[in-house]
PDB file of N, CA and C in Angstrom:
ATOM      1  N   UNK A   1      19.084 -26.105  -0.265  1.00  0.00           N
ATOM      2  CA  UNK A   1      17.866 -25.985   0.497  1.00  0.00           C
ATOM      3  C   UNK A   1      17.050 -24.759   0.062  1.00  0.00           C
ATOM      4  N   UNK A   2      17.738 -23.485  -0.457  1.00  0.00           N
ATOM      5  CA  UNK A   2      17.259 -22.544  -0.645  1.00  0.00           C
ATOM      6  C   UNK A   2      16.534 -22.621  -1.892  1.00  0.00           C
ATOM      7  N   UNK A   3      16.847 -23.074  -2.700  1.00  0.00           N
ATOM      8  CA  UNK A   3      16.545 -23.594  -4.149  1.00  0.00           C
ATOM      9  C   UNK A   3      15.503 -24.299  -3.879  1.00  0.00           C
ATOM     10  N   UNK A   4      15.139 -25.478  -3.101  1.00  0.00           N
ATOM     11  CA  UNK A   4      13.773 -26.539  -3.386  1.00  0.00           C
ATOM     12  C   UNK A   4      12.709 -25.438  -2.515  1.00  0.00           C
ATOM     13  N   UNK A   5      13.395 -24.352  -1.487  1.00  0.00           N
ATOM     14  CA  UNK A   5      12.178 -24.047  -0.722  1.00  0.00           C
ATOM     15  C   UNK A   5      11.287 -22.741  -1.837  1.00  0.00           C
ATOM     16  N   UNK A   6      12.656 -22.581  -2.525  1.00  0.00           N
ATOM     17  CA  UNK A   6      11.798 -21.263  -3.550  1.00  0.00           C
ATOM     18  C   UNK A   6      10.733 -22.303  -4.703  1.00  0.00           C
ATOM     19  N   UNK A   7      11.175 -23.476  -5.024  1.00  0.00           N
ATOM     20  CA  UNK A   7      10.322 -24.167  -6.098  1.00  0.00           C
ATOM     21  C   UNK A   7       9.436 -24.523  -5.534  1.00  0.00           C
ATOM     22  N   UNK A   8       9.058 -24.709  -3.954  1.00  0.00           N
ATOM     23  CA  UNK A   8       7.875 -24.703  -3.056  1.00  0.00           C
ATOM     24  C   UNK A   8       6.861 -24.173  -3.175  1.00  0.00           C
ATOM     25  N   UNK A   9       7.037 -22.794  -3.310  1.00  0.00           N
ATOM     26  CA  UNK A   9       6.924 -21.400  -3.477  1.00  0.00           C
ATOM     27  C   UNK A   9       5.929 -21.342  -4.543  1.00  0.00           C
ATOM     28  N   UNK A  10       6.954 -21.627  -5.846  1.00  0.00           N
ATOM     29  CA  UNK A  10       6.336 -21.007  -7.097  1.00  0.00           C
ATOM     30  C   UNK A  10       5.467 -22.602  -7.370  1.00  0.00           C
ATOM     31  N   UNK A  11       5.316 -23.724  -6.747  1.00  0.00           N
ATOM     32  CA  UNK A  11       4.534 -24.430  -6.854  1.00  0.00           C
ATOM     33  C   UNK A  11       3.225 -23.687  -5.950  1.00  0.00           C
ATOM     34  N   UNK A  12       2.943 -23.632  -4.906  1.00  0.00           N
ATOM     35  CA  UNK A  12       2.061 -22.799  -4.348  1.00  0.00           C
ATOM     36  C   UNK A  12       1.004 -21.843  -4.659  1.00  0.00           C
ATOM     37  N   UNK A  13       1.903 -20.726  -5.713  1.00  0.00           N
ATOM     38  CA  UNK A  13       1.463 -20.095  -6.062  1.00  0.00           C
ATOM     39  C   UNK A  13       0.536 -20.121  -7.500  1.00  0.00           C
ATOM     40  N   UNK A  14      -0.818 -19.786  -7.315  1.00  0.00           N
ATOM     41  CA  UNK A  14      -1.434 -19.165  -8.511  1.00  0.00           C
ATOM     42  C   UNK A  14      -1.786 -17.904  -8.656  1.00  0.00           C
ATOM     43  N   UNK A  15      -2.690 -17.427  -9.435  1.00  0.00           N
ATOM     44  CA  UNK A  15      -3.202 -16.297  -9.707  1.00  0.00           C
ATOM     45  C   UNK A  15      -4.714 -15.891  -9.237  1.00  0.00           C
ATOM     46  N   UNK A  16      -5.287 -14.706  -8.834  1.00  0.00           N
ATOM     47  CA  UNK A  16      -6.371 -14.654  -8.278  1.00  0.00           C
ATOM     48  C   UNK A  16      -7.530 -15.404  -8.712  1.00  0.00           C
ATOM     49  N   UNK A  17      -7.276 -15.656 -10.584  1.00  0.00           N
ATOM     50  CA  UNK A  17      -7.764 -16.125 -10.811  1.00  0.00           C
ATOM     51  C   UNK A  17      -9.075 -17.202 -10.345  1.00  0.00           C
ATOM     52  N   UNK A  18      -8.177 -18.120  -9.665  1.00  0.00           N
ATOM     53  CA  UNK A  18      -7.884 -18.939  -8.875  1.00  0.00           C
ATOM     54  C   UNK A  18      -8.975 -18.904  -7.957  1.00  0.00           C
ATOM     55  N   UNK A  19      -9.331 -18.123  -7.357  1.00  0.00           N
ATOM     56  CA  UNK A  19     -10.713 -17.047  -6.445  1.00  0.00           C
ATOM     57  C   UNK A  19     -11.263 -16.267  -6.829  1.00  0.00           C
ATOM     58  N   UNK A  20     -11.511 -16.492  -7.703  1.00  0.00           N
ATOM     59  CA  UNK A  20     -12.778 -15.528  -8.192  1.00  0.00           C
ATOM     60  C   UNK A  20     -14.215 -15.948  -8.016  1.00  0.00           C
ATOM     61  N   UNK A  21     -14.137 -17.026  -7.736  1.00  0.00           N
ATOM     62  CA  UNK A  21     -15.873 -17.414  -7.320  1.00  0.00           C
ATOM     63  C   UNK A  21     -16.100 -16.299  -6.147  1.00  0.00           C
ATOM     64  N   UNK A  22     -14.925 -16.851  -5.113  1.00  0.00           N
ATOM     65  CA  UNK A  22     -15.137 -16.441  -3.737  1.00  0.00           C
ATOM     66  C   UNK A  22     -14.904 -14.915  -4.112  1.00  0.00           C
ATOM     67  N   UNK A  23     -14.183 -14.688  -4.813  1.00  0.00           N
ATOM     68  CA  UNK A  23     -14.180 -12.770  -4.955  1.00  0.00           C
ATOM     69  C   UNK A  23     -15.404 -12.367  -5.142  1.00  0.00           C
ATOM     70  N   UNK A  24     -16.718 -12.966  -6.335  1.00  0.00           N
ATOM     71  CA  UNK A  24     -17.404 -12.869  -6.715  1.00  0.00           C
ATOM     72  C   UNK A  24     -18.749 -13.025  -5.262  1.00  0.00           C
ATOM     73  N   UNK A  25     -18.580 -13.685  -4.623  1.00  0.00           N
ATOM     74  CA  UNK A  25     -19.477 -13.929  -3.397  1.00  0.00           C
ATOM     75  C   UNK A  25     -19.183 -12.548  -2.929  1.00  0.00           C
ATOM     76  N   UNK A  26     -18.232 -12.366  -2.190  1.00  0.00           N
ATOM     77  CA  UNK A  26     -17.888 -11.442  -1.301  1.00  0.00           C
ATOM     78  C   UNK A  26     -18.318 -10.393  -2.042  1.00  0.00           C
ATOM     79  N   UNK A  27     -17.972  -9.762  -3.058  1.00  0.00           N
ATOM     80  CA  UNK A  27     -17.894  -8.433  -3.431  1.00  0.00           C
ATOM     81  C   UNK A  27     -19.222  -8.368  -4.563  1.00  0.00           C
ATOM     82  N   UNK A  28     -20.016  -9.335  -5.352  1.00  0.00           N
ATOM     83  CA  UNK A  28     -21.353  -9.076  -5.814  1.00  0.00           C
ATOM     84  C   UNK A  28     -21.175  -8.820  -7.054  1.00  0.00           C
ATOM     85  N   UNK A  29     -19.294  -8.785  -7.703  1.00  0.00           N
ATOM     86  CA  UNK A  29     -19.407  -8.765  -9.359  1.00  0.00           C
ATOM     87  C   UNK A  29     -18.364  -9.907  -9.128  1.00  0.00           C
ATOM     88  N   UNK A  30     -18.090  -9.725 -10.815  1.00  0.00           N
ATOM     89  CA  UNK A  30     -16.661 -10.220 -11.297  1.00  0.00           C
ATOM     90  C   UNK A  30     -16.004  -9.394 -10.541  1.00  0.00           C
ATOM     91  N   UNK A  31     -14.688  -9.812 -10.627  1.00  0.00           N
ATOM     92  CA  UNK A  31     -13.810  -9.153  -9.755  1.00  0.00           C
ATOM     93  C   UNK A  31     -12.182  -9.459 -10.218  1.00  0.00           C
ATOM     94  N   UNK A  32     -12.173 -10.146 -11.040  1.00  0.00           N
ATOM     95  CA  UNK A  32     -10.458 -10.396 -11.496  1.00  0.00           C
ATOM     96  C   UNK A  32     -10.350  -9.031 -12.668  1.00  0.00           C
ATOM     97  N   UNK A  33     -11.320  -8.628 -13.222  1.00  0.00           N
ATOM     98  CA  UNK A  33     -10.894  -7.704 -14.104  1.00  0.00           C
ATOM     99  C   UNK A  33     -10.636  -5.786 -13.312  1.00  0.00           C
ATOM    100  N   UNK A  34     -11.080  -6.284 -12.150  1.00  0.00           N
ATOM    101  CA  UNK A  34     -11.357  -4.797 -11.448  1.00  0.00           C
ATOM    102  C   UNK A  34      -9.414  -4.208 -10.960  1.00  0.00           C
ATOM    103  N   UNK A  35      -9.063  -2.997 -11.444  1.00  0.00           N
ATOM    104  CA  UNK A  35      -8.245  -2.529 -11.222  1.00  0.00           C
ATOM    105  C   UNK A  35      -8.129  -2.092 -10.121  1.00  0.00           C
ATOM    106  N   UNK A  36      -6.698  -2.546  -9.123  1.00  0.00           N
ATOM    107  CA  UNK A  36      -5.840  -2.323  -8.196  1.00  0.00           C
ATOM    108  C   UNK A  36      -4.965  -1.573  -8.333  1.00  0.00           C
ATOM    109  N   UNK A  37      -4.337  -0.788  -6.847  1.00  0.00           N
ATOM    110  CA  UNK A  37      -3.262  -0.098  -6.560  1.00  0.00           C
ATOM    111  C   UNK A  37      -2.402  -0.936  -5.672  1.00  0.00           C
ATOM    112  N   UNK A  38      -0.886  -1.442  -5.699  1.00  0.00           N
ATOM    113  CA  UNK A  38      -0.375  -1.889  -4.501  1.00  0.00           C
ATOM    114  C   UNK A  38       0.000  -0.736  -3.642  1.00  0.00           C
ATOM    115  N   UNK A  39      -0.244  -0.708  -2.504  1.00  0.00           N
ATOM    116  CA  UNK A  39      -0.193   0.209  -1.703  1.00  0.00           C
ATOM    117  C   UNK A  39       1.554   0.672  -1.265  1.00  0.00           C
ATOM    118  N   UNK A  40       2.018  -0.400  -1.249  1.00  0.00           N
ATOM    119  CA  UNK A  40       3.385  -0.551  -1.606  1.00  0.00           C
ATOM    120  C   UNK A  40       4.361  -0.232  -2.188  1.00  0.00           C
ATOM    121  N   UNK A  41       3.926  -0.556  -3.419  1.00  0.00           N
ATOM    122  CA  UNK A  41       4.776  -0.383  -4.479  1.00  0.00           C
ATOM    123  C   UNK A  41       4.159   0.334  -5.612  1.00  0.00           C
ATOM    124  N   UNK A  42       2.986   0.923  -5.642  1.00  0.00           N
ATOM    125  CA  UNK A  42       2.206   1.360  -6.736  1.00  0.00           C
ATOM    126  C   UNK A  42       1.927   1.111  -7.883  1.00  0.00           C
ATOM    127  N   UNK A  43       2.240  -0.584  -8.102  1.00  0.00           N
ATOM    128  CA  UNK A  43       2.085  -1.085  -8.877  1.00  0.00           C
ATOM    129  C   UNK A  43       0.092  -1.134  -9.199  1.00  0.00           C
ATOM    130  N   UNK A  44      -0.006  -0.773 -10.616  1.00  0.00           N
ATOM    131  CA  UNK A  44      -1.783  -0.918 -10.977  1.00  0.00           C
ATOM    132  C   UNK A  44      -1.870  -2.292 -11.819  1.00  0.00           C
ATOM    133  N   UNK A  45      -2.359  -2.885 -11.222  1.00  0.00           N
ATOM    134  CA  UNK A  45      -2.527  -4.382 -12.610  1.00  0.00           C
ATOM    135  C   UNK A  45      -4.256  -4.964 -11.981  1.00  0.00           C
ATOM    136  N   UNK A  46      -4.713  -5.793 -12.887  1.00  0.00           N
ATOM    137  CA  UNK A  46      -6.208  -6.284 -12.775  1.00  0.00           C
ATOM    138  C   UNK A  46      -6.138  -7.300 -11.246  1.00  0.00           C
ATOM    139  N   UNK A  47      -6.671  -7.462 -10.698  1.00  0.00           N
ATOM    140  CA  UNK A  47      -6.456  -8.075  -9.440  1.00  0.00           C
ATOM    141  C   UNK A  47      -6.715  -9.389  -9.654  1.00  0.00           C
ATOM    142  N   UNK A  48      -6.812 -10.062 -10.372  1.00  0.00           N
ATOM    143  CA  UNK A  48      -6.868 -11.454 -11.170  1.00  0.00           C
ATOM    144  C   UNK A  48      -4.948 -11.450 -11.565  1.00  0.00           C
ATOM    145  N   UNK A  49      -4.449 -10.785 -11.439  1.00  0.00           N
ATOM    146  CA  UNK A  49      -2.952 -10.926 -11.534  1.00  0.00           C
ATOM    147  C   UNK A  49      -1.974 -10.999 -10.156  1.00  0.00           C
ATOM    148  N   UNK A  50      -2.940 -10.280  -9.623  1.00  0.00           N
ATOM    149  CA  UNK A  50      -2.107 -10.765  -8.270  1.00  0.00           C
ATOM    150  C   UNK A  50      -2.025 -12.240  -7.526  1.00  0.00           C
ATOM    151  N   UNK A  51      -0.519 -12.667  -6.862  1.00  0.00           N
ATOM    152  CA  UNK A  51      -0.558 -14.179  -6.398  1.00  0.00           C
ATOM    153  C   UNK A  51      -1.582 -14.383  -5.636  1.00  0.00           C
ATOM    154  N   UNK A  52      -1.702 -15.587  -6.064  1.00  0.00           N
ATOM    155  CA  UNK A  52      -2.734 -16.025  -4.902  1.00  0.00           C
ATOM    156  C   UNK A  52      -2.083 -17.442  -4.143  1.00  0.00           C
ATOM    157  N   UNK A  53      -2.367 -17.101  -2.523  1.00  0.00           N
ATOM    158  CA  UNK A  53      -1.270 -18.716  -2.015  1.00  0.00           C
ATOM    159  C   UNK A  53      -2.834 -18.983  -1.069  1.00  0.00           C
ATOM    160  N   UNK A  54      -3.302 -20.187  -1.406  1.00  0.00           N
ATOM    161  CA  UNK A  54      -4.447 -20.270  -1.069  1.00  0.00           C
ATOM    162  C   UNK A  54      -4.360 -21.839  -0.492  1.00  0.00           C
ATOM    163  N   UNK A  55      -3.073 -22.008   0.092  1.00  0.00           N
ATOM    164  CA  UNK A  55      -3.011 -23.472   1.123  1.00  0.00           C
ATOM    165  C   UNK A  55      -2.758 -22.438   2.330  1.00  0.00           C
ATOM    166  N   UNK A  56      -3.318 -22.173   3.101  1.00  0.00           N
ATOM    167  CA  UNK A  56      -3.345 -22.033   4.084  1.00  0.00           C
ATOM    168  C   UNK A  56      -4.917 -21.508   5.166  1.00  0.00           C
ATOM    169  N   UNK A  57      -4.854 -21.220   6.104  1.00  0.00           N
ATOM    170  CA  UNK A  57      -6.174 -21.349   6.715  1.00  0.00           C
ATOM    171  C   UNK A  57      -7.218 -20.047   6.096  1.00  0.00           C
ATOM    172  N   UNK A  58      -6.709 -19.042   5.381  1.00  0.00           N
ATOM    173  CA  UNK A  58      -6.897 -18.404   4.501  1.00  0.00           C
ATOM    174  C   UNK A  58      -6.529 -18.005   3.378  1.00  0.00           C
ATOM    175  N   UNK A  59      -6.735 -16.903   2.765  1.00  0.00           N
ATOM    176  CA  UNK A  59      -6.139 -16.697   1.120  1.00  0.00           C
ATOM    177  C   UNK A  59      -5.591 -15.338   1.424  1.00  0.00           C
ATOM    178  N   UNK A  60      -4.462 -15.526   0.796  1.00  0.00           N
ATOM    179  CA  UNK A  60      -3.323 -14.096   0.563  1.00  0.00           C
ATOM    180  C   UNK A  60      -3.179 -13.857  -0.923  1.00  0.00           C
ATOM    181  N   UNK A  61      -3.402 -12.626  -0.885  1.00  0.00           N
ATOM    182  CA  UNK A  61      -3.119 -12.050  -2.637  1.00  0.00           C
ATOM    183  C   UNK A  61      -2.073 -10.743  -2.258  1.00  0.00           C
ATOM    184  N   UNK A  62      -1.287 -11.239  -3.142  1.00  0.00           N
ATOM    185  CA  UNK A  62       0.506 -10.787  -3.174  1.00  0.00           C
ATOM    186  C   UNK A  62       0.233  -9.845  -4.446  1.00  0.00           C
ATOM    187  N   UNK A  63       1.142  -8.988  -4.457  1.00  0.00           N
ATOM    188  CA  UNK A  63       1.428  -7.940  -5.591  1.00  0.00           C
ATOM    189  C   UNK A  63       2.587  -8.873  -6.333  1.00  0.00           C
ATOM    190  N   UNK A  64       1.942  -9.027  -7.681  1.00  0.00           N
ATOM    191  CA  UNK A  64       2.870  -9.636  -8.742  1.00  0.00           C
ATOM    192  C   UNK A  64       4.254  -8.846  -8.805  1.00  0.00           C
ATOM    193  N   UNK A  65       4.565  -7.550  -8.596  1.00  0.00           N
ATOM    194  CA  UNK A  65       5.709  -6.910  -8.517  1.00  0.00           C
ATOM    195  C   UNK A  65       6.908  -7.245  -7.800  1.00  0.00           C
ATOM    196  N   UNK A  66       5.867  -6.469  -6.344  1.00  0.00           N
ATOM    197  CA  UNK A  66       6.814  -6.551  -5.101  1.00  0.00           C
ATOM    198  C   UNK A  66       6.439  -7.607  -4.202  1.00  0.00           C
ATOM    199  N   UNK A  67       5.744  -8.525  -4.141  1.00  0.00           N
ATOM    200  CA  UNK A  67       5.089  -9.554  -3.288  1.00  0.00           C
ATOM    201  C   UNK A  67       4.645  -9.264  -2.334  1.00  0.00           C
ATOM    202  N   UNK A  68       4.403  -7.552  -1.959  1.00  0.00           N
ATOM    203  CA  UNK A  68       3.764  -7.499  -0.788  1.00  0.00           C
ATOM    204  C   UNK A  68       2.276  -7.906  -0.829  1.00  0.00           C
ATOM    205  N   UNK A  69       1.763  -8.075   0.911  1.00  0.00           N
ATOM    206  CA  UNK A  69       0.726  -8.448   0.369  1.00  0.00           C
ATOM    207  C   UNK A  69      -0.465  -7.863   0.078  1.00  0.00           C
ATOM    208  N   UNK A  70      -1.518  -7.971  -0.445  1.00  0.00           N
ATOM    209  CA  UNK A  70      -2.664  -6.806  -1.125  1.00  0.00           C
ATOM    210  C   UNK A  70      -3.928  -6.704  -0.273  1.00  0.00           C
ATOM    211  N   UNK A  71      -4.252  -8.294  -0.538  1.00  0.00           N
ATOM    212  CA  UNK A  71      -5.282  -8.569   0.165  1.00  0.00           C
ATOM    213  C   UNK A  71      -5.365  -9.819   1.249  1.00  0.00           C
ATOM    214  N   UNK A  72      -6.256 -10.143   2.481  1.00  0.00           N
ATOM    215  CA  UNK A  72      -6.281 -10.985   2.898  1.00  0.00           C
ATOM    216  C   UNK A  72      -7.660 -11.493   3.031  1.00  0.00           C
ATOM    217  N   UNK A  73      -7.965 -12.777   2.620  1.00  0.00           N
ATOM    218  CA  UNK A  73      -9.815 -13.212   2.997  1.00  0.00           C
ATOM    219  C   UNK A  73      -9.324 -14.613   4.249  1.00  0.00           C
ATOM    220  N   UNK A  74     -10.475 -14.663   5.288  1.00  0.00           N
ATOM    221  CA  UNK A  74     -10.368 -15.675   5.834  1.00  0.00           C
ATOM    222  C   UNK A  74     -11.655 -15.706   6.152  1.00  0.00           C
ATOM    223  N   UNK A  75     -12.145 -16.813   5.966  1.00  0.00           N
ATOM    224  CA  UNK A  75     -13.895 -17.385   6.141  1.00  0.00           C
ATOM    225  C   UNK A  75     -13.800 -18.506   7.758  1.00  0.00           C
ATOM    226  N   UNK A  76     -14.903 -17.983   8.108  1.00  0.00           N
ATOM    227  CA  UNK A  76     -14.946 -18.489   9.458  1.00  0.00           C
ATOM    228  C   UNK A  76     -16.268 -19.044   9.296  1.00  0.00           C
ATOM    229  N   UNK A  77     -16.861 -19.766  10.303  1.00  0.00           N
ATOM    230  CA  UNK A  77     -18.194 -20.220  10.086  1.00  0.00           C
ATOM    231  C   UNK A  77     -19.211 -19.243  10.149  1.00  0.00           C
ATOM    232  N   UNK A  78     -18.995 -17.887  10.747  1.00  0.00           N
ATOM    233  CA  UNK A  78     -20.234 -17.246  10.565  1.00  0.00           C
ATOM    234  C   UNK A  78     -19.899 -16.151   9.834  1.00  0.00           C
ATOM    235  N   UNK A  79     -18.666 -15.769   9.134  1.00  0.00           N
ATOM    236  CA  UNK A  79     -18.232 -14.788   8.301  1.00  0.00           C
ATOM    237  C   UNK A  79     -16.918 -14.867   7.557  1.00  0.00           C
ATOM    238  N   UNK A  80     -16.881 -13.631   6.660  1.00  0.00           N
ATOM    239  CA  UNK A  80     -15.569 -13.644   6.330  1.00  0.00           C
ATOM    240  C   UNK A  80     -15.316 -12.251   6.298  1.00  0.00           C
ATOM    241  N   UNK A  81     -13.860 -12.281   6.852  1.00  0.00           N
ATOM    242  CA  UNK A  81     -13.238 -11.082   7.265  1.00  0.00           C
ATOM    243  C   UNK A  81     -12.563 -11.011   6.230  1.00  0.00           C
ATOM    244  N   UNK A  82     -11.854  -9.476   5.755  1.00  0.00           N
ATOM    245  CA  UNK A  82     -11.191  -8.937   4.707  1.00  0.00           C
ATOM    246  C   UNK A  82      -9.766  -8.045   5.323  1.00  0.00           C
ATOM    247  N   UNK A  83      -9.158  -8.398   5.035  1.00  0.00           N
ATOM    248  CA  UNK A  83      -7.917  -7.648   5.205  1.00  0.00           C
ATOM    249  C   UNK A  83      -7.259  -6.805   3.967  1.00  0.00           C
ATOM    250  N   UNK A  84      -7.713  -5.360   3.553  1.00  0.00           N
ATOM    251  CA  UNK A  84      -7.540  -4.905   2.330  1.00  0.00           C
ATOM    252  C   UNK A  84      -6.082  -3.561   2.616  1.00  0.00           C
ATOM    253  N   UNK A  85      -5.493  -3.739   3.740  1.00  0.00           N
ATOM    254  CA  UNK A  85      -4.744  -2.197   3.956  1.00  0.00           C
ATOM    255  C   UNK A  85      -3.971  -2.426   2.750  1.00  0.00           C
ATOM    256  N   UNK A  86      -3.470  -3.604   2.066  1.00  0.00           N
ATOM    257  CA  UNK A  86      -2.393  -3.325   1.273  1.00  0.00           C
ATOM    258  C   UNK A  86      -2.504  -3.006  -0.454  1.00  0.00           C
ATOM    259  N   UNK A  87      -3.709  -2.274  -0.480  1.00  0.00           N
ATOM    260  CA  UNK A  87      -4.235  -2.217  -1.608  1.00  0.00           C
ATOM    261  C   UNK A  87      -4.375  -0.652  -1.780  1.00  0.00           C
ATOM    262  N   UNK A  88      -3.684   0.285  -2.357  1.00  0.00           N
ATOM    263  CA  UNK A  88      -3.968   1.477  -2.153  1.00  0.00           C
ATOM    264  C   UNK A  88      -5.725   1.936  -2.544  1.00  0.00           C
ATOM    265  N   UNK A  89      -6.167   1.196  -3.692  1.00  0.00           N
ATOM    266  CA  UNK A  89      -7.472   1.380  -4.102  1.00  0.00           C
ATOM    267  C   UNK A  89      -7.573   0.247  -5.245  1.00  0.00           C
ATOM    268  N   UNK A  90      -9.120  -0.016  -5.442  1.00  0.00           N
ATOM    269  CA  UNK A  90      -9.627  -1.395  -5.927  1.00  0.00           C
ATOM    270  C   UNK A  90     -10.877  -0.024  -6.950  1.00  0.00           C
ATOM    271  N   UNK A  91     -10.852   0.091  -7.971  1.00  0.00           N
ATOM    272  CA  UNK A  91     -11.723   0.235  -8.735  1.00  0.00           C
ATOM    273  C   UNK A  91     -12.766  -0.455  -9.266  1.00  0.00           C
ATOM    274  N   UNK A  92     -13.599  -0.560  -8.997  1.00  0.00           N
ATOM    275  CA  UNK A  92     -15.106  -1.136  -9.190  1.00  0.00           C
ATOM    276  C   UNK A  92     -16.306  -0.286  -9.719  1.00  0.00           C
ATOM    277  N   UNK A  93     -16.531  -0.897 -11.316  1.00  0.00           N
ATOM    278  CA  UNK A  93     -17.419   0.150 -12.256  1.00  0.00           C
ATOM    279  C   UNK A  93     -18.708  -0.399 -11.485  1.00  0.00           C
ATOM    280  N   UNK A  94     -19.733   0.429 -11.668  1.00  0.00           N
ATOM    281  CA  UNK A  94     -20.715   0.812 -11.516  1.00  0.00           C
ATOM    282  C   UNK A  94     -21.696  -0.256 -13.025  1.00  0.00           C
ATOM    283  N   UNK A  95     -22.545  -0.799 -13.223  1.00  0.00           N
ATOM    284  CA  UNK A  95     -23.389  -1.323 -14.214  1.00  0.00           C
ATOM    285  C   UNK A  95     -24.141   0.288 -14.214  1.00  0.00           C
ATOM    286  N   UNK A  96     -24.244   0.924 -15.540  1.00  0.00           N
ATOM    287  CA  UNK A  96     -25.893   2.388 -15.503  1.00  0.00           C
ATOM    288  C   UNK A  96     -26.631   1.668 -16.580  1.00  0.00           C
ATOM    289  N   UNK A  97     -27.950   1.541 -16.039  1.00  0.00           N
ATOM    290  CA  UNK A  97     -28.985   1.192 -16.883  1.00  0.00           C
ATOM    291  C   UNK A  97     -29.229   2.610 -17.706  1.00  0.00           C
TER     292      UNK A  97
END
């Protein structure tokens, strides 16, 4: 049982990839290349690497490391809320003309 529920799992799972439109709405760039901290585990990787389990009534992005989780988005009809505590910091360049 333990075995089919983990292949559940890694069926489930993709990569932020995966959301990047919606990263791209929310936040106004690209966004899979923008460097993360797991708050957790201090793991730094591009946030386009972190899991993404995106069957459920929202989207969870997991630290590829430690699986904690990083980020949370859930869209409601008149918004979408962000759940970011598990992210120590999200680096986002600046465009300078």
């Amino acid at each position: 049982m333990q075995e089919e529920l983990l292949d559940l799992n890694r069926e489930l799972t993709l990569d932020a990839n995966s959301i990047a439109g919606l990263l791209q709405e929310i936040f106004g760039s690209e966004m899979t290349m923008v460097p993360a901290e797991c708050a957790s585990c201090g793991n730094q990787a591009e946030i386009g690497t972190l899991l993404a389990f995106i069957h459920a009534p929202g989207y969870v992005l997991r630290c590829s490391t430690c699986k904690q989780i990083v980020l949370r988005i859930v869209e409601t009809p008149d918004s979408i809320i962000i759940d970011a505590r598990g992210a120590a910091f999200m680096r986002i360049r600046r465009d300078r003309d």
